[in-house]
Protein backbone atom coordinates (compact mmCIF):
# COMPACT_ATOMS: atom_id res chain seq x y z
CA UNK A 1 26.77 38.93 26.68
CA UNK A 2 25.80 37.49 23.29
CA UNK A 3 26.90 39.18 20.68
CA UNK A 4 24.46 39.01 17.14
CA UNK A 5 26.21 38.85 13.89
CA UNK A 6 25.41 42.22 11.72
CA UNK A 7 24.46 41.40 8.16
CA UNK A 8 26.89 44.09 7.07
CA UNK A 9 29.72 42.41 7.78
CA UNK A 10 28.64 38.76 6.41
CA UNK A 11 28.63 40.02 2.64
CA UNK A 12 31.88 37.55 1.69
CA UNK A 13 30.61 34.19 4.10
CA UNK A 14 28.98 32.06 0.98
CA UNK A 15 25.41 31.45 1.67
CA UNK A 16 24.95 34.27 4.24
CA UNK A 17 22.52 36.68 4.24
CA UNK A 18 23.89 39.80 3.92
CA UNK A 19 22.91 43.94 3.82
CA UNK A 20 21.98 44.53 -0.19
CA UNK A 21 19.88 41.31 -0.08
CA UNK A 22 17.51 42.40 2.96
CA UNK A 23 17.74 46.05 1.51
CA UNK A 24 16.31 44.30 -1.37
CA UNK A 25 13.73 42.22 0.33
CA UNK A 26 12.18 45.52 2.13
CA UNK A 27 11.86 47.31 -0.77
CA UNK A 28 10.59 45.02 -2.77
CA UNK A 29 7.69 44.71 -0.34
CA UNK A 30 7.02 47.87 -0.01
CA UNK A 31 6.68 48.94 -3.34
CA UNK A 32 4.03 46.00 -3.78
CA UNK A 33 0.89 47.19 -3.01
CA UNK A 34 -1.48 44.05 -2.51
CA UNK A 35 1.31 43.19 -0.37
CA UNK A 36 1.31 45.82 2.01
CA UNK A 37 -2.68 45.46 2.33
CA UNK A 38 -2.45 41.94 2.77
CA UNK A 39 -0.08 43.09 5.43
CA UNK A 40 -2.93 45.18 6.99
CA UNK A 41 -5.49 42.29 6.81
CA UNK A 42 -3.50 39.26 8.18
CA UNK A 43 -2.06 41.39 11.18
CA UNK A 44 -5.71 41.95 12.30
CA UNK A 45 -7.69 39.18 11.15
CA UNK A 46 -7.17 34.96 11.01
CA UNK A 47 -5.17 34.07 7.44
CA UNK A 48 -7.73 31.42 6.69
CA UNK A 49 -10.14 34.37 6.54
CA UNK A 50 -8.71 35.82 4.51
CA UNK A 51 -7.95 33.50 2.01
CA UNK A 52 -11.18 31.42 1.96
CA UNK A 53 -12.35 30.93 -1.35
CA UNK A 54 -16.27 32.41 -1.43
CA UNK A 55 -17.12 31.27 -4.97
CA UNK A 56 -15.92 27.21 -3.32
CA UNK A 57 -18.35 28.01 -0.22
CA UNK A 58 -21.26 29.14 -2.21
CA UNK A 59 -21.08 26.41 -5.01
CA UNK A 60 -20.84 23.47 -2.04
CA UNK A 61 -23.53 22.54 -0.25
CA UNK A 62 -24.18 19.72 1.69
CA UNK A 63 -26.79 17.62 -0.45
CA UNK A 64 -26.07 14.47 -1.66
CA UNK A 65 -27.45 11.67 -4.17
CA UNK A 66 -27.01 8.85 -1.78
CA UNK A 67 -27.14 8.94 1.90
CA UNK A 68 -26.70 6.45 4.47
CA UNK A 69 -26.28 7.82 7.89
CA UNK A 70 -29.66 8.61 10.22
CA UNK A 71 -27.11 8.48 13.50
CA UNK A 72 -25.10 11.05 15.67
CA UNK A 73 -21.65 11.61 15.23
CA UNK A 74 -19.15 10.01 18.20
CA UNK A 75 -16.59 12.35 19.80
CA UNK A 76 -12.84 11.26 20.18
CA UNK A 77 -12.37 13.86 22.69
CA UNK A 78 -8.60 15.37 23.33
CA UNK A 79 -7.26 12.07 21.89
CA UNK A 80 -6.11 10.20 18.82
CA UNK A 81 -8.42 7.50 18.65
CA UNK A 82 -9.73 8.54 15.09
CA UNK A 83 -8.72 5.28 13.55
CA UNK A 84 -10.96 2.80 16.32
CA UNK A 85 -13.56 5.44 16.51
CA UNK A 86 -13.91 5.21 12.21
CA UNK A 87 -13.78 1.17 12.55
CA UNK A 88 -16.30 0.82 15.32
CA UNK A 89 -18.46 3.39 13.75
CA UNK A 90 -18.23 1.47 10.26
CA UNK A 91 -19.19 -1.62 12.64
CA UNK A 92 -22.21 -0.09 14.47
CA UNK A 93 -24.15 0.21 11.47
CA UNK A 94 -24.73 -3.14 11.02
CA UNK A 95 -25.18 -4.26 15.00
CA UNK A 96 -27.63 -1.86 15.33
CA UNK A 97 -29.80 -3.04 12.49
CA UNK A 98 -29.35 -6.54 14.06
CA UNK A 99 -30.46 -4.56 17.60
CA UNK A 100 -32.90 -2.77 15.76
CA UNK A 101 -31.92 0.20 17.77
CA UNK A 102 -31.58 4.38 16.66
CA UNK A 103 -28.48 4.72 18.24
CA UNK A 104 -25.96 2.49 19.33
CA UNK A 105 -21.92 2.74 20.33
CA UNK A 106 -19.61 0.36 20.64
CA UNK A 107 -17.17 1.03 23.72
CA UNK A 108 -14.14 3.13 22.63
CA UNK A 109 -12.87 2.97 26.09
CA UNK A 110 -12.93 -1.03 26.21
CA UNK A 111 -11.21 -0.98 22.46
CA UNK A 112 -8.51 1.90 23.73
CA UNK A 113 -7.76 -0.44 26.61
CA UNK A 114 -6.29 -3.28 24.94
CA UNK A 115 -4.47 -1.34 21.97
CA UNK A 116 -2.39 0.19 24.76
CA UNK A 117 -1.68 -2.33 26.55
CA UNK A 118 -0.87 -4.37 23.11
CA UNK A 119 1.26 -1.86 22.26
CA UNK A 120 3.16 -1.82 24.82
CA UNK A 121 3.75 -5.22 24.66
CA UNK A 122 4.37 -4.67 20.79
CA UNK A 123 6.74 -1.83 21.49
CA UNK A 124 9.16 -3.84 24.14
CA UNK A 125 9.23 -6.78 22.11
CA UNK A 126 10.58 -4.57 19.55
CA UNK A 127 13.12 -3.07 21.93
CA UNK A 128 14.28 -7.14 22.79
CA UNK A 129 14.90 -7.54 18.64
CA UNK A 130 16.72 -4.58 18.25
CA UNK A 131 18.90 -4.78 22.06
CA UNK A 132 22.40 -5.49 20.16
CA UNK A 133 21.50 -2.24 17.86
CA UNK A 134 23.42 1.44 19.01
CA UNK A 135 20.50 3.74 21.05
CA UNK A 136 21.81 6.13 18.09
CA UNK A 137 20.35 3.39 15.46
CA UNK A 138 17.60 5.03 13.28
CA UNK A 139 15.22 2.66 14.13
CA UNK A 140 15.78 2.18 17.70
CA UNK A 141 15.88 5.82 18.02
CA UNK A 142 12.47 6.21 15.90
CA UNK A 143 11.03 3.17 18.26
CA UNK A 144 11.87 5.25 21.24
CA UNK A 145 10.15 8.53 20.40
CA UNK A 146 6.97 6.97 19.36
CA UNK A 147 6.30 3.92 21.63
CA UNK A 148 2.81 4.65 22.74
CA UNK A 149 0.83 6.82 20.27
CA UNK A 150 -2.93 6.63 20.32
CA UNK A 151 -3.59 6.55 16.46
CA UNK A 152 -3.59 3.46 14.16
CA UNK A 153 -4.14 1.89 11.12
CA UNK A 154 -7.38 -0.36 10.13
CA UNK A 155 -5.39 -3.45 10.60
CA UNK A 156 -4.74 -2.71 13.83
CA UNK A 157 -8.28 -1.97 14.85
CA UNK A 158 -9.29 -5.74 13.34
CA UNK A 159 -6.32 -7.21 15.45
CA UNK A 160 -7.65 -5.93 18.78
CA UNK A 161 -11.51 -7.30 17.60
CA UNK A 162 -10.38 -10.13 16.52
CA UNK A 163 -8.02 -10.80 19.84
CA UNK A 164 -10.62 -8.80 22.60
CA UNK A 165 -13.65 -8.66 20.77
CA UNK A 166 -16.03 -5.65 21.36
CA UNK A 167 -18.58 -4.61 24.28
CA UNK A 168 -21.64 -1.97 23.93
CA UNK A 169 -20.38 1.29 25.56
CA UNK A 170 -22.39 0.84 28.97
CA UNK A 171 -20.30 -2.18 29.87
CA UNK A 172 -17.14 0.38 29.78
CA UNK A 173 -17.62 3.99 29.03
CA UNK A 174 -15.61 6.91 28.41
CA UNK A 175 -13.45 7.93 31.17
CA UNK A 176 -11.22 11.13 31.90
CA UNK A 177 -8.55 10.02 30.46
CA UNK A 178 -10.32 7.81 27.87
CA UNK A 179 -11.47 11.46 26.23
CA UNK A 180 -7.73 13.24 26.76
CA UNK A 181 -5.55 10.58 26.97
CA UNK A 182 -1.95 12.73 27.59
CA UNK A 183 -1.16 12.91 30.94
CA UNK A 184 -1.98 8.80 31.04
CA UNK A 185 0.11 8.10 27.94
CA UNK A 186 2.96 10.41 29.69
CA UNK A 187 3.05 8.24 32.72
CA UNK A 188 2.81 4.94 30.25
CA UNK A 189 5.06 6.39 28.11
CA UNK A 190 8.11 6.91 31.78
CA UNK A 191 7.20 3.26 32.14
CA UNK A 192 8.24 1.78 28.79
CA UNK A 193 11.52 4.10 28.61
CA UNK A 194 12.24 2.79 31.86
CA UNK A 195 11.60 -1.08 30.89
CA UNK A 196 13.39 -0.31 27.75
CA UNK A 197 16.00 0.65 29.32
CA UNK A 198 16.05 -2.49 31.85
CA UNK A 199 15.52 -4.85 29.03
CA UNK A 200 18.48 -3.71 26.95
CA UNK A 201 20.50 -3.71 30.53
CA UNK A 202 19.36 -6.58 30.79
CA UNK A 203 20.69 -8.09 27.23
CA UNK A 204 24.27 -6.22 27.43
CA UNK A 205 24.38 -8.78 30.78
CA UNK A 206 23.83 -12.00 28.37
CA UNK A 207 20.26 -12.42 29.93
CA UNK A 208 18.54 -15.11 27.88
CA UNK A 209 14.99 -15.26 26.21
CA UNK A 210 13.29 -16.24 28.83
CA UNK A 211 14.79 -14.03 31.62
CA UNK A 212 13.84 -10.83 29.13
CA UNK A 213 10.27 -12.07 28.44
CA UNK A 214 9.74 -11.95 32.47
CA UNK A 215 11.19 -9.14 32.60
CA UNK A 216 9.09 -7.50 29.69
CA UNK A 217 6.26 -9.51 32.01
CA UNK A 218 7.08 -7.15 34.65
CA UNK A 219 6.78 -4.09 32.59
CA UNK A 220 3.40 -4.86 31.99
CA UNK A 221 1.62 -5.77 35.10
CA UNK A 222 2.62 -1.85 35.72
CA UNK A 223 1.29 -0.80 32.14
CA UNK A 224 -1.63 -2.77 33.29
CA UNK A 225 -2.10 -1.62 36.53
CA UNK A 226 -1.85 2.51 35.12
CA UNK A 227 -5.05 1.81 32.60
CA UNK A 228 -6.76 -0.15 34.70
CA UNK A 229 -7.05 3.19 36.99
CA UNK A 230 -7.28 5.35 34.36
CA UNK A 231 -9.79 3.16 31.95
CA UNK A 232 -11.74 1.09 34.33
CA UNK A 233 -10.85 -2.84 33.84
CA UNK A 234 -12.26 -4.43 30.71
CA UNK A 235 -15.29 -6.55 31.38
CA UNK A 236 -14.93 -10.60 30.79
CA UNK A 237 -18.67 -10.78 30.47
CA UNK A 238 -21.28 -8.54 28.90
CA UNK A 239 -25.08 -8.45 29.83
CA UNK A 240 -26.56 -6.68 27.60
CA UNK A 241 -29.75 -5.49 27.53
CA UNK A 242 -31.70 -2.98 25.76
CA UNK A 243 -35.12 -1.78 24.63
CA UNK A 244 -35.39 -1.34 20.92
CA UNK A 245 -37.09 0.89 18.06
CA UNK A 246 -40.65 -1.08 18.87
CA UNK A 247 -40.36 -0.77 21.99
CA UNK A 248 -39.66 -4.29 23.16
CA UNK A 249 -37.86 -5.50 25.48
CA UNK A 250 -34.47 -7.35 24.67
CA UNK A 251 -31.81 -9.03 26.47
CA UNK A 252 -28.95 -11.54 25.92
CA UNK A 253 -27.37 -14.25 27.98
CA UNK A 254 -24.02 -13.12 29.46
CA UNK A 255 -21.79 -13.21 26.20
CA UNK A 256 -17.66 -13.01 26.65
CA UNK A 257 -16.19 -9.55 24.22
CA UNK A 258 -15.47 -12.07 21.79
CA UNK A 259 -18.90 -13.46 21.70
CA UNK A 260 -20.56 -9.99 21.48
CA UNK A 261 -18.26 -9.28 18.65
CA UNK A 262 -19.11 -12.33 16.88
CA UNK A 263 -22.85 -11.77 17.18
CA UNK A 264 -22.99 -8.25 16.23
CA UNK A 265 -20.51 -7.55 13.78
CA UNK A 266 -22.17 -7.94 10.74
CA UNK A 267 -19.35 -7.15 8.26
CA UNK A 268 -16.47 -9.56 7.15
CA UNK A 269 -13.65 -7.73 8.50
CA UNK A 270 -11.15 -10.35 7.12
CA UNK A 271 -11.99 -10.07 4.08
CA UNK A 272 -11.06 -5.96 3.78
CA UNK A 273 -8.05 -4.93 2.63
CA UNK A 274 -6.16 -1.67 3.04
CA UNK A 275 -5.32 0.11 -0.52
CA UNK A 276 -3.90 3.57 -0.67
CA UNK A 277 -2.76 5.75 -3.39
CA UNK A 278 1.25 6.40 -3.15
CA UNK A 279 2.43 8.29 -6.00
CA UNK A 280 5.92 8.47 -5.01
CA UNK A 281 8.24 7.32 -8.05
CA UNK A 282 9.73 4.54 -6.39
CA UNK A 283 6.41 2.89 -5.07
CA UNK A 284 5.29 1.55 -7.86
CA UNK A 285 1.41 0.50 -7.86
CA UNK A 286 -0.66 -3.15 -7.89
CA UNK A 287 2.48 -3.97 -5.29
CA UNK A 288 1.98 -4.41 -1.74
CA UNK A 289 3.63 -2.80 1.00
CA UNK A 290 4.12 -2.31 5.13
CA UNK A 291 5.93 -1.16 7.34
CA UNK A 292 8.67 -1.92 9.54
CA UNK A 293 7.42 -2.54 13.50
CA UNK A 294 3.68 -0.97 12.20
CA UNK A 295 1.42 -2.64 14.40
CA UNK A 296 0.18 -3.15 17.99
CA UNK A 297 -0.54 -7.17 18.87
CA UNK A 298 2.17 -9.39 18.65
CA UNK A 299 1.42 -12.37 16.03
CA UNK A 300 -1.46 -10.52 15.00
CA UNK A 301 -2.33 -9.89 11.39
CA UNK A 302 0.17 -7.74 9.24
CA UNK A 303 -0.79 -4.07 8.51
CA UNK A 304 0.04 -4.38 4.72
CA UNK A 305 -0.87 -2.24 1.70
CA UNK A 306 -2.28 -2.50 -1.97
CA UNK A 307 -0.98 0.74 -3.80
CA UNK A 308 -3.38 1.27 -6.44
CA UNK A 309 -4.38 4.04 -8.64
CA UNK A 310 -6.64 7.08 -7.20
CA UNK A 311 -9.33 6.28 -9.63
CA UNK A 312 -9.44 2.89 -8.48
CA UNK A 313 -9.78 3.93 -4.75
CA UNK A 314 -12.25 6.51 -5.70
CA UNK A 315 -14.72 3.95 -7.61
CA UNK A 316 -14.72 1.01 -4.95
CA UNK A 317 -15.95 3.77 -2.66
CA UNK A 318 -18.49 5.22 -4.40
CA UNK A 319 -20.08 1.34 -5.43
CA UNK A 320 -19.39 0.62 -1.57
CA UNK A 321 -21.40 3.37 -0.49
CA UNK A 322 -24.02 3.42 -3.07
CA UNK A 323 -24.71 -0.31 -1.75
CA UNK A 324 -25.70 0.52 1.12
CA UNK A 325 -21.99 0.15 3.42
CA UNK A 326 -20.52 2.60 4.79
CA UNK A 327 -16.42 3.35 4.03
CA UNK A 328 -13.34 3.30 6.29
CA UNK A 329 -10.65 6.10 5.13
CA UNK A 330 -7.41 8.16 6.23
CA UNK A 331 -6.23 11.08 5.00
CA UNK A 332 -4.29 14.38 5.71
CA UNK A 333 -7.69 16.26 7.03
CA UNK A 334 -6.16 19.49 7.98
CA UNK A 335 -5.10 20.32 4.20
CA UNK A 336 -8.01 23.11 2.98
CA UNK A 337 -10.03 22.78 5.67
CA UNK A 338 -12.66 24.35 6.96
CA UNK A 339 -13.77 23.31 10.44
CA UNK A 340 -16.60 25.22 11.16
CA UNK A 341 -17.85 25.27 7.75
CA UNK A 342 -16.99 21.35 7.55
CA UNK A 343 -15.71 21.64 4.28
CA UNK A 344 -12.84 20.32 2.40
CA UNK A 345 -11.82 21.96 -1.00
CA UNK A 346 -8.51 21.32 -2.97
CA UNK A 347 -8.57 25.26 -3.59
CA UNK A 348 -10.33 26.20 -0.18
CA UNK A 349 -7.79 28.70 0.71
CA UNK A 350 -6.47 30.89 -2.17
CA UNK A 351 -3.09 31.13 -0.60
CA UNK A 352 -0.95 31.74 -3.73
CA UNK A 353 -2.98 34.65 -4.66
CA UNK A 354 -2.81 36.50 -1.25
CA UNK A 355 0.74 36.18 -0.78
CA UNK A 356 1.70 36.10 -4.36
CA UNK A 357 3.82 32.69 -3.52
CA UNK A 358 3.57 29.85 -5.85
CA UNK A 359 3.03 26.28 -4.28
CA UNK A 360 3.89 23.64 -6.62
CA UNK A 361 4.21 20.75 -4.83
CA UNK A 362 2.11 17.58 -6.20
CA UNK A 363 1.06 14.85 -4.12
CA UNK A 364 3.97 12.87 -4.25
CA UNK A 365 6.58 15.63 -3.72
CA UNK A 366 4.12 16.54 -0.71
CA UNK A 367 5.10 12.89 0.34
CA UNK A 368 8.95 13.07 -0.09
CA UNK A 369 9.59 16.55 1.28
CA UNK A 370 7.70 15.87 4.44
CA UNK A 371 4.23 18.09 3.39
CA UNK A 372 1.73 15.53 3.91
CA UNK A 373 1.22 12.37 5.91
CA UNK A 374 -2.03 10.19 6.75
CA UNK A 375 -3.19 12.44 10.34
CA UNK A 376 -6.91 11.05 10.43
CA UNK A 377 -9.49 8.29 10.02
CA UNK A 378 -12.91 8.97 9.14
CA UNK A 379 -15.86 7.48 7.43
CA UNK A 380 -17.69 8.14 4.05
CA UNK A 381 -21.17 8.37 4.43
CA UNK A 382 -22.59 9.12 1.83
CA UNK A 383 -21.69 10.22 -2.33
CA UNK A 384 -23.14 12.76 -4.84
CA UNK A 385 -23.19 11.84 -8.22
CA UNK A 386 -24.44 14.24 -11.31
CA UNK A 387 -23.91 11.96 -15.01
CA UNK A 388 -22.34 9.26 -13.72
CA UNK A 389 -19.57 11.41 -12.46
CA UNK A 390 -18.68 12.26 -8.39
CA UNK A 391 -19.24 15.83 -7.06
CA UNK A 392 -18.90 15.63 -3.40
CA UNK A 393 -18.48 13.15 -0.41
CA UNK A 394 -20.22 12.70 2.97
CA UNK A 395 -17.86 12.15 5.61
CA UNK A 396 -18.72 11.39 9.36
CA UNK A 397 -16.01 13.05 11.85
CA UNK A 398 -15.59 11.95 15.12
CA UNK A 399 -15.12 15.47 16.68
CA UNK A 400 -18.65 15.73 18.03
CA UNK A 401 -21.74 17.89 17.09
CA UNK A 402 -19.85 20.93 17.08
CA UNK A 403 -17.78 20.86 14.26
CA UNK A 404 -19.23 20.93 10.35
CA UNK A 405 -22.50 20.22 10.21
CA UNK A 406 -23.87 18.15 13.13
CA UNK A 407 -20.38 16.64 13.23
CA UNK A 408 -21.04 15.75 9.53
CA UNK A 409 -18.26 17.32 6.59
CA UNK A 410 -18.74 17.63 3.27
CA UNK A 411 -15.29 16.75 0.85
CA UNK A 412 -15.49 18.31 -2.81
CA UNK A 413 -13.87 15.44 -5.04
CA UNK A 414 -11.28 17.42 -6.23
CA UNK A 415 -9.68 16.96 -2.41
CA UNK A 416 -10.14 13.47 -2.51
CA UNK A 417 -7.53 13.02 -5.27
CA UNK A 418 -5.08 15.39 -3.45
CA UNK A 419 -5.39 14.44 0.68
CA UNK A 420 -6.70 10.60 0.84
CA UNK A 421 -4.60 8.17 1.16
CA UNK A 422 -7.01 5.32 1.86
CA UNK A 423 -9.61 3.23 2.37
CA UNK A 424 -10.26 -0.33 3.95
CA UNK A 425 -12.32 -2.38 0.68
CA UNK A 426 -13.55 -5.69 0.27
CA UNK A 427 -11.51 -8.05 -1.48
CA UNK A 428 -13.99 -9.09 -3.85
CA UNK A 429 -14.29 -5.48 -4.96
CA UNK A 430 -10.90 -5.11 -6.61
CA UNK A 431 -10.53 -5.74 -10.62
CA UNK A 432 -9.49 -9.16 -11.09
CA UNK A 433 -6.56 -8.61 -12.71
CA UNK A 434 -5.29 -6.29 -9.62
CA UNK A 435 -6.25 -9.19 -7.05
CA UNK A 436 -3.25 -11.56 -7.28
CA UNK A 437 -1.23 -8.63 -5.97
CA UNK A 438 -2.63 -8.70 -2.36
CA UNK A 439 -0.70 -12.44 -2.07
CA UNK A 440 2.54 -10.78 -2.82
CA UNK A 441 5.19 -10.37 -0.31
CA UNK A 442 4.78 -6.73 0.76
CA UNK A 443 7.50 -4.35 -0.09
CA UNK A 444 8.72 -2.98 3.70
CA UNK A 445 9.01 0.41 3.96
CA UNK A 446 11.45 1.83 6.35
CA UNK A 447 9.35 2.41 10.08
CA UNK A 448 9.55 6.17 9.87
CA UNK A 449 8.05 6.23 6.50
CA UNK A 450 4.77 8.59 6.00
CA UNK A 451 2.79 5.72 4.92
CA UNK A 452 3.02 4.86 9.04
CA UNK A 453 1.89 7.84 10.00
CA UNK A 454 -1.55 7.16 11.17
CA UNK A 455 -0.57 4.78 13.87
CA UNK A 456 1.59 7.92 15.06
């Protein structure tokens, strides 16, 4: 039988809670009124209830001085695809002008495909490098719990469009397991621990370069084999034909994924560049940064940062939008949040004043004590504007119809500086004097950092 320590008998262990300090604690709550009925209400009925700010909801609606979406929203399903879904939605606005088409998707499935399978190649190459390391080593350890996430970072997305190019969704569509990818990434995921295991095996043994890359080889025909079942095998050649908004007829000679890509997207997607706003003291800004084993093709481009000021971030999206484009962005989106009401509001929820609980923590502290991280990509849509000065932000979701309005949210600016973290930009958008910057060699930030945190 297990015995449970009495707080009466802890008074002289240092640190311990003991008797007179829970005494204390109960009647302190009970003799606090608002307390006790906030008691009553919370017990009964959801916190963010509760809390929700009416005078935020009734001053925020969801009008806006420029506009550019006249499309449905996309739906990620039960997966973490946020990051591809934002890119090829950012993407489709341009290929289905050149289509002249109302709708058009690119396939998520075919783009889902080849980041897992990429990864997995990206994760046991890792695994080679770091074979003479301890299993106990932070960063083998760290590259073992998150081998085979589904989320990403905008680099990422142009390394698999550069590498695999795109196909219209007909050519592969959403699958099962495409729309809730965890039982297939639990099976991938016994795979890789498995050839992880083999490989460093494999190393202890003296096993050269070449014997581990056929072995890693191995390892993959499998990882290959599970999505192929589970996905559907990625087409080499797309025939694509469709009838557009005048009702004409259109088709195209069989084009590889590469070829499609090349024809459709519309956007220079080498010449974006990732910036985000890191306050954290010792990540200082107009320096670059990445992280260590962030990515998902091997030899592909590096996922590397531009930390500039919030202000900054905030104006290259508002002049991106207002001419006419459309703006990648990641962010912590379940921070005062609204689903239903698809709203975001830096004082959504008035927390402090229902439990009387101060919560102090800036965005940077948020950041170092493990508050905050990047959890989801979206796209700005739209910006309202009143003297020159923003209100509000349009944001398409990727959650479906069901959530906010149509699948569209609306973010009160005042969030923005607080929960976004950042945005994909063209070059040629940044001040000149911030520019020289992006040639720096990047600062590398440890691979568990929070600026990572997308991909996981």
């Amino acid at each position: 039988m297990t015995v449970t320590q009495d707080p009466r008998t802890t008074s002289k262990i240092e640190g311990a809670l003991d008797a007179a300090t829970l005494t204390a604690m109960r009647e302190r709550f009970k003799a606090e009124p608002t307390r006790r009925i906030a008691q009553n209400a919370v017990t009964r009925t959801s916190v963010d209830h509760i809390a929700l700010n009416r005078e935020v909801v009734n001053n925020t609606d969801h009008t806006f001085s420029t506009v550019l979406d006249d499309w449905k929203v996309t739906s990620q399903g039960q997966s973490g695809r946020c990051w591809a879904f934002a890119g090829m939605n950012l993407l489709r606005v341009g290929a289905k002008q050149k289509m002249n088409l109302k709708d058009f998707e690119f396939s998520q499935t075919y783009v889902l495909f080849w980041d897992k399978l990429e990864r997995a190649n990206y994760f046991l190459q890792a695994i080679i490098e770091t074979a003479d390391r301890p299993l106990d080593d932070r960063t083998v350890s760290f590259l073992l719990d998150k081998p085979l996430e589904d989320g990403g970072q905008w680099n990422m997305f142009v390394a698999l469009v550069k590498k695999h190019g795109l196909v219209p969704k007909p050519a592969m569509p959403e699958t099962q397991s495409s729309g809730a990818t965890r039982r297939m990434n639990q099976i991938l995921l016994s795979i890789l621990w498995e050839g992880a295991r083999d490989l460093r095996a494999a190393r202890a043994k003296g096993a050269s370069e070449e014997a581990l890359q056929a072995e890693k080889q191995r390892v993959l025909e499998d990882v290959y084999t599970v999505l192929s079942i589970h996905l559907g095998t990625p087409p080499e050649v797309v025939q694509w034909q469709w009838m557009d908004r005048d009702k004409k007829f259109q088709r195209d000679d069989p084009m590889t994924p590469r070829e499609f890509a090349e024809k459709y997207v519309t956007v220079p997607i080498d010449d974006y560049v990732c910036l985000v706003h890191d306050p954290r003291p010792d990540n200082p800004p107009n320096r670059t940064y990445t992280v260590e084993y962030l990515g998902n093709v091997v030899g592909g481009d590096q996922v590397k940062y531009l930390n500039v000021d919030i202000e900054l971030m905030k104006r290259i999206a508002r002049e991106t939008i207002e001419d006419g484009e459309p703006v990648w962005f990641g962010c912590d989106v379940g921070k005062m949040m609204h689903r239903h009401l698809g709203l975001w509001d830096a004082n959504l929820y008035e927390l402090d004043a229902l439990y009387g609980v101060d919560f102090t923590l800036d965005k940077a502290d948020r950041l170092l004590y493990h508050d905050t991280q990047m959890t989801h990509a979206m796209l700005f849509t739209g910006v309202d504007v009143i003297g020159g000065e923003v209100r509000r932000w349009r944001v398409e979701n990727s959650w479906s119809e069901k959530a906010g309005v149509r699948g569209f949210f609306t973010m009160n600016d005042n969030w923005f500086a607080e929960h976004v973290f950042e945005i994909a930009a063209h070059r040629d958008r940044l001040p000149e004097e911030v520019r020289p910057a992006l040639d720096l060699e990047p600062i590398v930030l440890p691979a568990w950092d929070p600026m990572g945190a997308l991909a996981r």
